[in-house]
Protein backbone atom coordinates (compact mmCIF):
# COMPACT_ATOMS: atom_id res chain seq x y z
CA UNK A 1 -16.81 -5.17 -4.46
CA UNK A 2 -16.10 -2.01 -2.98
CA UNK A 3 -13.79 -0.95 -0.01
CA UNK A 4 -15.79 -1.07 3.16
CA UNK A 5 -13.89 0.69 6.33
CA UNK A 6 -13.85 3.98 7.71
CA UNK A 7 -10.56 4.05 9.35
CA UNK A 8 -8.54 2.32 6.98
CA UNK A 9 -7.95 0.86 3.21
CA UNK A 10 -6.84 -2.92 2.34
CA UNK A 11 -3.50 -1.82 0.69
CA UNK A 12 -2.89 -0.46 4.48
CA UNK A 13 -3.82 -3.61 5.93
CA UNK A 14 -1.92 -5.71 3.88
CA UNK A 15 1.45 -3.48 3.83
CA UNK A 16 1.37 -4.44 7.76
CA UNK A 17 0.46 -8.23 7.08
CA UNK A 18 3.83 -8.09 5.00
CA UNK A 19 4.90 -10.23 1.71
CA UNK A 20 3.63 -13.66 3.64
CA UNK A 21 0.13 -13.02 3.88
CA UNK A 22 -1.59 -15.17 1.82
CA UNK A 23 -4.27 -14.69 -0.67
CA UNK A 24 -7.41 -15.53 0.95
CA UNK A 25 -7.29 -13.38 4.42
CA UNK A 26 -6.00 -10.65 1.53
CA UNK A 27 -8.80 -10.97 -0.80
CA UNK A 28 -11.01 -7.77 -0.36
CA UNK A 29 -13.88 -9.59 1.35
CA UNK A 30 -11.91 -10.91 3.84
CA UNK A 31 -10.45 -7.53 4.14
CA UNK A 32 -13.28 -5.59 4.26
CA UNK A 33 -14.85 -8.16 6.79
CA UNK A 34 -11.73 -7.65 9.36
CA UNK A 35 -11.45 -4.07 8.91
CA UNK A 36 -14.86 -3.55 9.98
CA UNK A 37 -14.20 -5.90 13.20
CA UNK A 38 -11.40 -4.10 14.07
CA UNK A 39 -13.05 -0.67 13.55
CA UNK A 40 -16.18 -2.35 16.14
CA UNK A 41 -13.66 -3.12 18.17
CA UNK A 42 -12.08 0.38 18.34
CA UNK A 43 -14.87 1.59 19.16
CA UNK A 44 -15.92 -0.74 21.89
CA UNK A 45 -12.40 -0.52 23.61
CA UNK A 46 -12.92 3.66 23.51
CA UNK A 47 -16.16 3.66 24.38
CA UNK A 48 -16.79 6.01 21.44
CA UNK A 49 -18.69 5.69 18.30
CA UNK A 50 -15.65 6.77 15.71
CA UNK A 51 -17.35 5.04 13.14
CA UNK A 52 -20.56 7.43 13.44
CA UNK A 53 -18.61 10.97 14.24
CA UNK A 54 -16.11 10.25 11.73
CA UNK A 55 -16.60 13.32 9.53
CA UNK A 56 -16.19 15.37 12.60
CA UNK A 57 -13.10 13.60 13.87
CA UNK A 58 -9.82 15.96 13.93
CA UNK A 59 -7.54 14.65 11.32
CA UNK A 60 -4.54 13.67 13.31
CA UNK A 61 -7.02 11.39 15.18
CA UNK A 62 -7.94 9.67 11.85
CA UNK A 63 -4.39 9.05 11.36
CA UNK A 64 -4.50 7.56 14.81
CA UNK A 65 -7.98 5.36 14.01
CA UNK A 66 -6.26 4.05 10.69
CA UNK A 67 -3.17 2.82 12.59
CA UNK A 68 -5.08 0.92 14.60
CA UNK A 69 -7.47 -0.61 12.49
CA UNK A 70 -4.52 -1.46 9.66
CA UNK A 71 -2.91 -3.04 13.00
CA UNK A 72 -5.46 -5.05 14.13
CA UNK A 73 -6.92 -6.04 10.91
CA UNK A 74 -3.62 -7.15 9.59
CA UNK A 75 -2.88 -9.30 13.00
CA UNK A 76 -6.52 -10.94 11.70
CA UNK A 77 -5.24 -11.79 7.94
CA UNK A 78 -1.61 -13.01 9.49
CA UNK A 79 -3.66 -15.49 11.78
CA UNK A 80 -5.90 -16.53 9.29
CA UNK A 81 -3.35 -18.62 7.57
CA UNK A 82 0.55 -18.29 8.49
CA UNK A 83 1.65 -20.81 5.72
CA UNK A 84 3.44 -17.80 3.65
CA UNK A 85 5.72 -16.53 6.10
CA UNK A 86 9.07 -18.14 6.03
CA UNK A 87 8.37 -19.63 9.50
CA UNK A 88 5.55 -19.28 12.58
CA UNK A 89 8.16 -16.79 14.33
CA UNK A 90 7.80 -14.81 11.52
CA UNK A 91 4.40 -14.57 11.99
CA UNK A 92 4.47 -14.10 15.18
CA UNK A 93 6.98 -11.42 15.27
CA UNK A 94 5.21 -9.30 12.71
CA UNK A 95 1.47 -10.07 14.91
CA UNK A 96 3.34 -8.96 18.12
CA UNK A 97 4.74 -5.93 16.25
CA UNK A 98 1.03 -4.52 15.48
CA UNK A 99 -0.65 -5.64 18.27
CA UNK A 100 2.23 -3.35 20.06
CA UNK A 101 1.25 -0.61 18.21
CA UNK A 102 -2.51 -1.05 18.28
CA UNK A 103 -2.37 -1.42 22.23
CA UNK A 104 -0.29 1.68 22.46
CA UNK A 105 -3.04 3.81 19.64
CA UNK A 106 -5.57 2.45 22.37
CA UNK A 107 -4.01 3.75 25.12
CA UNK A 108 -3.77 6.83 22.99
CA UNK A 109 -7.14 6.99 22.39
CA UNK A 110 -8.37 6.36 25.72
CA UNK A 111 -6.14 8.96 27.31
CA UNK A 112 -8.40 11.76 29.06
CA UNK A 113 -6.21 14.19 27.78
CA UNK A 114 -6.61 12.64 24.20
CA UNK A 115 -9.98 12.61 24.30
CA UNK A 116 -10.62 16.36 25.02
CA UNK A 117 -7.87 17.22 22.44
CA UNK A 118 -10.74 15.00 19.90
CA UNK A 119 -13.71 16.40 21.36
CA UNK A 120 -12.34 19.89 20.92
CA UNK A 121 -13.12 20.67 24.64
């Protein structure tokens, strides 16, 4: 099976998910199935087909796109099964931790300003 995302890899996903996740939300399919959520998602919340203009997207705004997508997908492979992690809080402090950041690369993204600094406007 082959890597599926646009925004972002597995071994980015996972290095967010930290050393609890365990080894069925990590398995590439799973991966590959939340990455691509998370990259809908993206787009959905932006109102802006990433996915489809990626090629022409400014590189610092990839960086952006893959820190949310390794956010959100790793929140998805924490919450799948939380047995690994030394305790729920655990969990929960490393899902609040990303969804912090992906909230903030959405603001980001949906800034006006942002979005004619992408757009090249």
């Amino acid at each position: 099976m082959a890597e599926e995302g646009t925004f972002t890899i597995r071994a980015e996903v996972l290095r967010k998910a930290g050393r609890g996740a365990s080894a069925t939300p990590s398995a590439e399919e799973y991966t590959n199935d939340f990455i691509k959520q998370a990259e809908s998602y993206i787009n959905v919340l932006t109102r802006y087909n990433f996915t489809d203009n990626y090629a022409a997207t400014n590189a610092d705004v990839k960086l952006i796109l893959k820190e949310a997508a390794s956010n959100l997908a790793a929140i998805y492979v924490i919450q799948y099964d939380i047995s690994g992690y030394t305790s729920s809080r655990e969990a929960e402090n490393i899902i609040n931790m990303n969804w912090a950041r992906f909230t903030q690369c959405i603001q980001l993204l949906n800034d006006q300003k942002t979005i004619t600094y992408i757009r090249g406007a």
